[in-house]
Protein backbone atom coordinates (compact mmCIF):
# COMPACT_ATOMS: atom_id res chain seq x y z
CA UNK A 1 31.70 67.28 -48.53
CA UNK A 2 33.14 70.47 -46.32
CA UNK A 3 35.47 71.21 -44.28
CA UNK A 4 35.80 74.39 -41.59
CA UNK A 5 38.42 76.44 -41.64
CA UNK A 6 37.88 78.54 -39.55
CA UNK A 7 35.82 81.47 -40.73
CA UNK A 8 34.20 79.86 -44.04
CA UNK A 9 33.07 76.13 -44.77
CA UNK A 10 34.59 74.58 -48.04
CA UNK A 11 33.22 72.58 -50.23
CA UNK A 12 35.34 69.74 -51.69
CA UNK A 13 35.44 66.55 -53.84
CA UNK A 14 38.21 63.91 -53.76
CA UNK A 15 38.47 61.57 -57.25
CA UNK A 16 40.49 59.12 -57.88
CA UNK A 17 43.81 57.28 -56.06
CA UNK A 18 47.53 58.33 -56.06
CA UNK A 19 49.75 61.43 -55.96
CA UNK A 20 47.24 64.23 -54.84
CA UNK A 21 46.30 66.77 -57.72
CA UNK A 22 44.40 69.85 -56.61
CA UNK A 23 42.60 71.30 -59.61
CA UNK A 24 41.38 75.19 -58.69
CA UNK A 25 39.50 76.60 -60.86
CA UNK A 26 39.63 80.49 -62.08
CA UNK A 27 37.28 83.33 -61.32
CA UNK A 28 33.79 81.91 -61.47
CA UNK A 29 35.56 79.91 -58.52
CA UNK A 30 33.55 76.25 -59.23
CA UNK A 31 34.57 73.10 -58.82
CA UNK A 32 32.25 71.89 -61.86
CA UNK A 33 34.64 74.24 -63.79
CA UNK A 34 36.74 70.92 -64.54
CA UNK A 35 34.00 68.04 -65.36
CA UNK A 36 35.98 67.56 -68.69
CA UNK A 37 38.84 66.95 -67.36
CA UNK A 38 38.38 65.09 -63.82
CA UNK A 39 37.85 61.89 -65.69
CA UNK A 40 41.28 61.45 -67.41
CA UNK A 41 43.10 62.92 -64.44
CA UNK A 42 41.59 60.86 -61.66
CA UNK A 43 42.33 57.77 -63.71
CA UNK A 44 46.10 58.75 -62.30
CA UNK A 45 46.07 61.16 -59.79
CA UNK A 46 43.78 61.64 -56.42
CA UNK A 47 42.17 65.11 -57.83
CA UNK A 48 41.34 67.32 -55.31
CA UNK A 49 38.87 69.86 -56.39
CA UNK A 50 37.07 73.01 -54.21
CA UNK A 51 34.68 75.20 -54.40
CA UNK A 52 36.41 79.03 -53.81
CA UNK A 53 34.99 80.79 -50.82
CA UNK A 54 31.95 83.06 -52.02
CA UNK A 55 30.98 80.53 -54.75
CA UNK A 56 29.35 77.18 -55.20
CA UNK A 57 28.63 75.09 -52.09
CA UNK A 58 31.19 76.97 -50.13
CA UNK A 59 30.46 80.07 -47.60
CA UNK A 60 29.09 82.88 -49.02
CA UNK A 61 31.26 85.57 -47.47
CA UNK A 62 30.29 89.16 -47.63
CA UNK A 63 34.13 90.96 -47.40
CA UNK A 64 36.74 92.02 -49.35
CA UNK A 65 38.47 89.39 -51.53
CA UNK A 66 41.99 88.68 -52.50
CA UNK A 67 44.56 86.15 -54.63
CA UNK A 68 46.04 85.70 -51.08
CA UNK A 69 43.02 85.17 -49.38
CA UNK A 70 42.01 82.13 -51.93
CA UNK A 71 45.55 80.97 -51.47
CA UNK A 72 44.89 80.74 -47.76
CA UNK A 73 41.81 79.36 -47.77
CA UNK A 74 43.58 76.64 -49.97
CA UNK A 75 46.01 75.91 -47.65
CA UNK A 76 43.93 75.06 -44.82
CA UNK A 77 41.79 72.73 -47.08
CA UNK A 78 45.28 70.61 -47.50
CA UNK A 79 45.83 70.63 -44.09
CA UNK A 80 42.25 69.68 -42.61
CA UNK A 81 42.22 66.49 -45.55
CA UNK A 82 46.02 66.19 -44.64
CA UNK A 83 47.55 67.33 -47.60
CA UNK A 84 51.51 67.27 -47.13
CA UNK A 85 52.69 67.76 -50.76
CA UNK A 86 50.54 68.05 -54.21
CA UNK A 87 50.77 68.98 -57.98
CA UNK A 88 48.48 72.35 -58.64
CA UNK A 89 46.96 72.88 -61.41
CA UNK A 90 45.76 76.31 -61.92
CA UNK A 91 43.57 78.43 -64.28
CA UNK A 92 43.29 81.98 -64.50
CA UNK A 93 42.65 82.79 -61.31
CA UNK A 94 43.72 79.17 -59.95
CA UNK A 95 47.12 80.08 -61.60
CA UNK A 96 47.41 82.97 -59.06
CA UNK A 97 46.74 81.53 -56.43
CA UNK A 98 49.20 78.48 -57.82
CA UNK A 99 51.78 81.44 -58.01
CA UNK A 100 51.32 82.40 -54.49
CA UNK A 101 51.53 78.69 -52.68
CA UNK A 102 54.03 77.51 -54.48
CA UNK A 103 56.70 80.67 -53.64
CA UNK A 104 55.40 80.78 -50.07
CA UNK A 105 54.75 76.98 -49.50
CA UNK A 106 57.64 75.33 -51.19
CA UNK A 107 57.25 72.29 -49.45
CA UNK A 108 53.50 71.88 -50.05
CA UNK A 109 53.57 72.34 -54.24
CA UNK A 110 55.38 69.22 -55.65
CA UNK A 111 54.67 70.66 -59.55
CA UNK A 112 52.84 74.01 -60.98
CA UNK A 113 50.66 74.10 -64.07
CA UNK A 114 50.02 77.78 -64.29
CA UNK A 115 47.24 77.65 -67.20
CA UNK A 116 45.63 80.80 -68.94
CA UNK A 117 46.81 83.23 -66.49
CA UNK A 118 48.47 86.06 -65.26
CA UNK A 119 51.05 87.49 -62.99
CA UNK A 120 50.45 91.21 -63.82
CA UNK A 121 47.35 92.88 -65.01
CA UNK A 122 47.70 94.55 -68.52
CA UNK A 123 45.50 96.85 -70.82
CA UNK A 124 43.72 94.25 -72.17
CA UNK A 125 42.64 92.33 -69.21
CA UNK A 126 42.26 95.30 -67.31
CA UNK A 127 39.24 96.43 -70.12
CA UNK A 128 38.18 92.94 -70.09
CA UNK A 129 37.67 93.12 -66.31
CA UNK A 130 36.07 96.57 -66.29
CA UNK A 131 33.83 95.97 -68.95
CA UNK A 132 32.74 93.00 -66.75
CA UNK A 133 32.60 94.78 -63.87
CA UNK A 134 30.05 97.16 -65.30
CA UNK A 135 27.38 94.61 -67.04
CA UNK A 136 27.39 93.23 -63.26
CA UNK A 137 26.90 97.08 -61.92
CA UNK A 138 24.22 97.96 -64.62
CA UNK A 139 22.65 94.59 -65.55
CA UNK A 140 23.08 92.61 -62.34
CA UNK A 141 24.09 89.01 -62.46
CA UNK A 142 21.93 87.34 -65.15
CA UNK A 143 23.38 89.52 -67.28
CA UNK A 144 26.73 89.32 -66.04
CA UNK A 145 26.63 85.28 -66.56
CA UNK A 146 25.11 85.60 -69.66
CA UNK A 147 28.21 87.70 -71.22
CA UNK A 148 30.76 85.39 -69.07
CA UNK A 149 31.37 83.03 -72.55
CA UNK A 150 32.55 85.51 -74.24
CA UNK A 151 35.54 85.56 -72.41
CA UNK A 152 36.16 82.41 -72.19
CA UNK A 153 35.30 80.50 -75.63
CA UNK A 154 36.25 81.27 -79.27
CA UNK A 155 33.91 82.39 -81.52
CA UNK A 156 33.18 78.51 -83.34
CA UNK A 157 32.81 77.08 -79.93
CA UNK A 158 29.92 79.29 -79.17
CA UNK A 159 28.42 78.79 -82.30
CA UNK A 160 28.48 75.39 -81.99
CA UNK A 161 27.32 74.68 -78.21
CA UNK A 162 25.27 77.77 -78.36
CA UNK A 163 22.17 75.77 -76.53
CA UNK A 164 24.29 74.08 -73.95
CA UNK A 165 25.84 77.61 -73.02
CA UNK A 166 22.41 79.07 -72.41
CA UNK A 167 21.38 76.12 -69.98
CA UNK A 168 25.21 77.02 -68.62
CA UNK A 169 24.25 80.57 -67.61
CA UNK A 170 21.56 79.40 -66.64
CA UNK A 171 22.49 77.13 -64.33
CA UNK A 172 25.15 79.65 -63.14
CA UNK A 173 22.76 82.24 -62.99
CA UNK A 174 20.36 80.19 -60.07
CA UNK A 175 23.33 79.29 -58.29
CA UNK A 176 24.81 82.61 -58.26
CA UNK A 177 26.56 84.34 -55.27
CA UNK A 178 25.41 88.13 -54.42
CA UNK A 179 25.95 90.85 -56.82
CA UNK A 180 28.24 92.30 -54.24
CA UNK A 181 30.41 89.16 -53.70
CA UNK A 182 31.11 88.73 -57.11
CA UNK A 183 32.57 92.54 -57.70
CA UNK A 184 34.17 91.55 -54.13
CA UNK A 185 36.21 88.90 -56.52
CA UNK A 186 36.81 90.67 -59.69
CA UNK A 187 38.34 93.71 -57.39
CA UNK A 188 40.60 91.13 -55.66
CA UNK A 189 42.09 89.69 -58.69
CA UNK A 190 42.37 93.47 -60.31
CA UNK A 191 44.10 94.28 -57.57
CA UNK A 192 46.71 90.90 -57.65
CA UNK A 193 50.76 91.44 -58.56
CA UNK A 194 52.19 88.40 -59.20
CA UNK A 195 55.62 89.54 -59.79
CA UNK A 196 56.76 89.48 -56.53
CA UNK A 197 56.44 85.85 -55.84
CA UNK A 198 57.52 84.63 -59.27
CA UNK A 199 60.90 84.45 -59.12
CA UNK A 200 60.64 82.39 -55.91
CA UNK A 201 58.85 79.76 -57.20
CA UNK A 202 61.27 76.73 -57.46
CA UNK A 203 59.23 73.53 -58.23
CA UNK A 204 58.80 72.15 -61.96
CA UNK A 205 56.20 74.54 -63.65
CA UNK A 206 54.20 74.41 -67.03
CA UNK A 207 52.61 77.73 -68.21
CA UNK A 208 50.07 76.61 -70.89
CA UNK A 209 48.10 79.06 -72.64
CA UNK A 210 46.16 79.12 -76.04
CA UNK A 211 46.92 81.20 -79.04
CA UNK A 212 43.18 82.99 -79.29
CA UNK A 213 43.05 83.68 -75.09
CA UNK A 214 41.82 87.38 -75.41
CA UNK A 215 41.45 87.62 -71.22
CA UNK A 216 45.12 86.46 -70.48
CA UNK A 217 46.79 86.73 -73.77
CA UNK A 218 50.09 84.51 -74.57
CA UNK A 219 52.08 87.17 -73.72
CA UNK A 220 51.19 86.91 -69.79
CA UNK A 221 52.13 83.49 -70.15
CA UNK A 222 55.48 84.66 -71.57
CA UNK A 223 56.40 86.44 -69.01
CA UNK A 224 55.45 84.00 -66.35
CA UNK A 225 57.65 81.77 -68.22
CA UNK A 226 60.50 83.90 -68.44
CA UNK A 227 60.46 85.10 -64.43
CA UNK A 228 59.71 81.67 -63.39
CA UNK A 229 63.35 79.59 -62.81
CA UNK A 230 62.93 76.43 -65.24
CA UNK A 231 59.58 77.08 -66.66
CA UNK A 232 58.21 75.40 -69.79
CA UNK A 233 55.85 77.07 -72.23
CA UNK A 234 53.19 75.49 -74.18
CA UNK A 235 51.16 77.50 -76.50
CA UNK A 236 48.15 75.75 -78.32
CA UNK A 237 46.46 76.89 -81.25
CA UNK A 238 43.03 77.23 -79.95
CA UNK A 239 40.73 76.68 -77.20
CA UNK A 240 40.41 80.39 -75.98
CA UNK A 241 40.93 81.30 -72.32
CA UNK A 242 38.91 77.86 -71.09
CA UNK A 243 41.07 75.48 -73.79
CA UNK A 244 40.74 72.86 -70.51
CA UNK A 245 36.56 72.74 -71.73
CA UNK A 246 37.08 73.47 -75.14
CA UNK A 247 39.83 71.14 -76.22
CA UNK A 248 39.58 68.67 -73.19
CA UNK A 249 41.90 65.47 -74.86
CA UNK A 250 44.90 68.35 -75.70
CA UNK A 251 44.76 70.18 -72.77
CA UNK A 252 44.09 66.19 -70.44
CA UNK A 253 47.16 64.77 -72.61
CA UNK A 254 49.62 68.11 -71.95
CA UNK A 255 48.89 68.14 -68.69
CA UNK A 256 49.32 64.25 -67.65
CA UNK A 257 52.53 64.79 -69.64
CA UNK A 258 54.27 67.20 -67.98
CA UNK A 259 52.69 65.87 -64.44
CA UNK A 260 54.13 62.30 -65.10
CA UNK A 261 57.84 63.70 -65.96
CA UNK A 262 57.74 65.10 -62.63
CA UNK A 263 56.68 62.77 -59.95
CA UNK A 264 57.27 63.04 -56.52
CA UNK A 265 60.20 60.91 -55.05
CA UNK A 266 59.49 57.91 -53.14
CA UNK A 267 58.44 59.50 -49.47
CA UNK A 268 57.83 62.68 -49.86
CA UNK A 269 53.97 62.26 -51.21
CA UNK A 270 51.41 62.25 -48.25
């Protein structure tokens, strides 16, 4: 399905009955990001999931991009499928945008799961990004997709799903926005500070990361935990900066944890 808001066309998928849960998904922008996961979390929540603006099914902007641009764009999706109030859960880039609605639209974010992500970028994600940036600039995007698990997976995740990561670039590869809209989004998220809007952020929030993340290492999810007021911190072992695909029963059992401990009073859900 889509929705218009305005300037762009979103695509969307609603699963599931209850409390609304809007799953957004990090860099590569795709609602498919979360097939693992939708499952286990629809069994509880209505799980709202969208495609980012410039990927997927959604509008294929040409224009600059920005955390607070996604953020918007989010926003508007709650309000045209009347949206009041919902949990977030957010990775990488999904936890920025998390960052931004919840300390500018208290009322709208019930709970936060900020997951594998960032508030400020760092030497190592900073080389991460650049090195990137430049297999998309040299190699164009085949090659960019194709070198896209390495930051994401640990090594013996690879090695084991080797075949069903090929057919995964692949896939991503066909469906690919421009070589110009995808620089468009790393230069937006280079370019995010998170810092300002942490210590604004007021509803319940979960900052999950794994030990072997090498794009947003556990110490970005320290210090979102220590700027955010109330903030838990859950480190896993493993599972590498997607732990949601790589250890989906963890990640779906942490999650529907912390989301249950924090329901939303009797009237204030949509």
């Amino acid at each position: 399905m889509h929705v218009n808001i305005g300037d762009a066309e979103i695509h969307y998928e609603v699963v599931g009955t209850g409390e609304p849960l809007l799953l957004v998904a990090g860099l590569g922008g795709a609602a498919s990001y979360w097939q693992p996961n939708v499952e286990a979390l629809a069994a509880r929540y209505q799980v709202v999931l969208h495609d980012h603006r410039g990927t997927g099914r959604s509008t294929r902007c040409e224009m600059p991009y920005s955390v607070e641009l996604m953020a918007a764009d989010l926003l508007k999706l709650m309000d045209a499928l009347d949206i009041r109030r919902a949990h977030l859960v957010g990775h990488s880039t999904g936890g920025a945008i998390g960052q931004v609605l919840a300390a500018t639209q208290p009322s709208r974010i019930a709970s936060l799961v900020l997951y594998a992500t960032w508030a400020t970028l760092d030497a190592q994600m900073a080389r991460c990004l650049r090195l990137r940036r430049l297999v998309l600039q040299k190699a164009g995007p085949g090659e960019y997709h194709r070198a896209t698990p390495l930051f994401l997976y640990p090594p013996d995740y690879i090695c084991a799903n080797d075949e069903a990561l090929e057919r995964e670039v692949a896939t991503a590869t066909g469906a690919s926005p421009s070589a110009s809209i995808l620089e468009a989004r790393l230069n937006g998220i280079m370019a995010f500070d998170g810092l300002p809007y942490l210590e604004r952020i007021r509803c319940p929030s979960l900052v999950l990361v794994a030990d072997d993340d090498i794009l947003t290492p556990p110490h970005s999810s320290e210090l979102l935990a220590r700027r955010i007021p109330g903030a838990q911190l859950a480190r896993m072992p493993h599972g590498a900066h997607a732990m949601s695909r790589t250890e989906p029963d963890l990640f779906n059992e942490t999650v529907l944890a912390f989301l249950e401990q924090h329901r939303m009073k009797q009237g204030a859900q949509p």
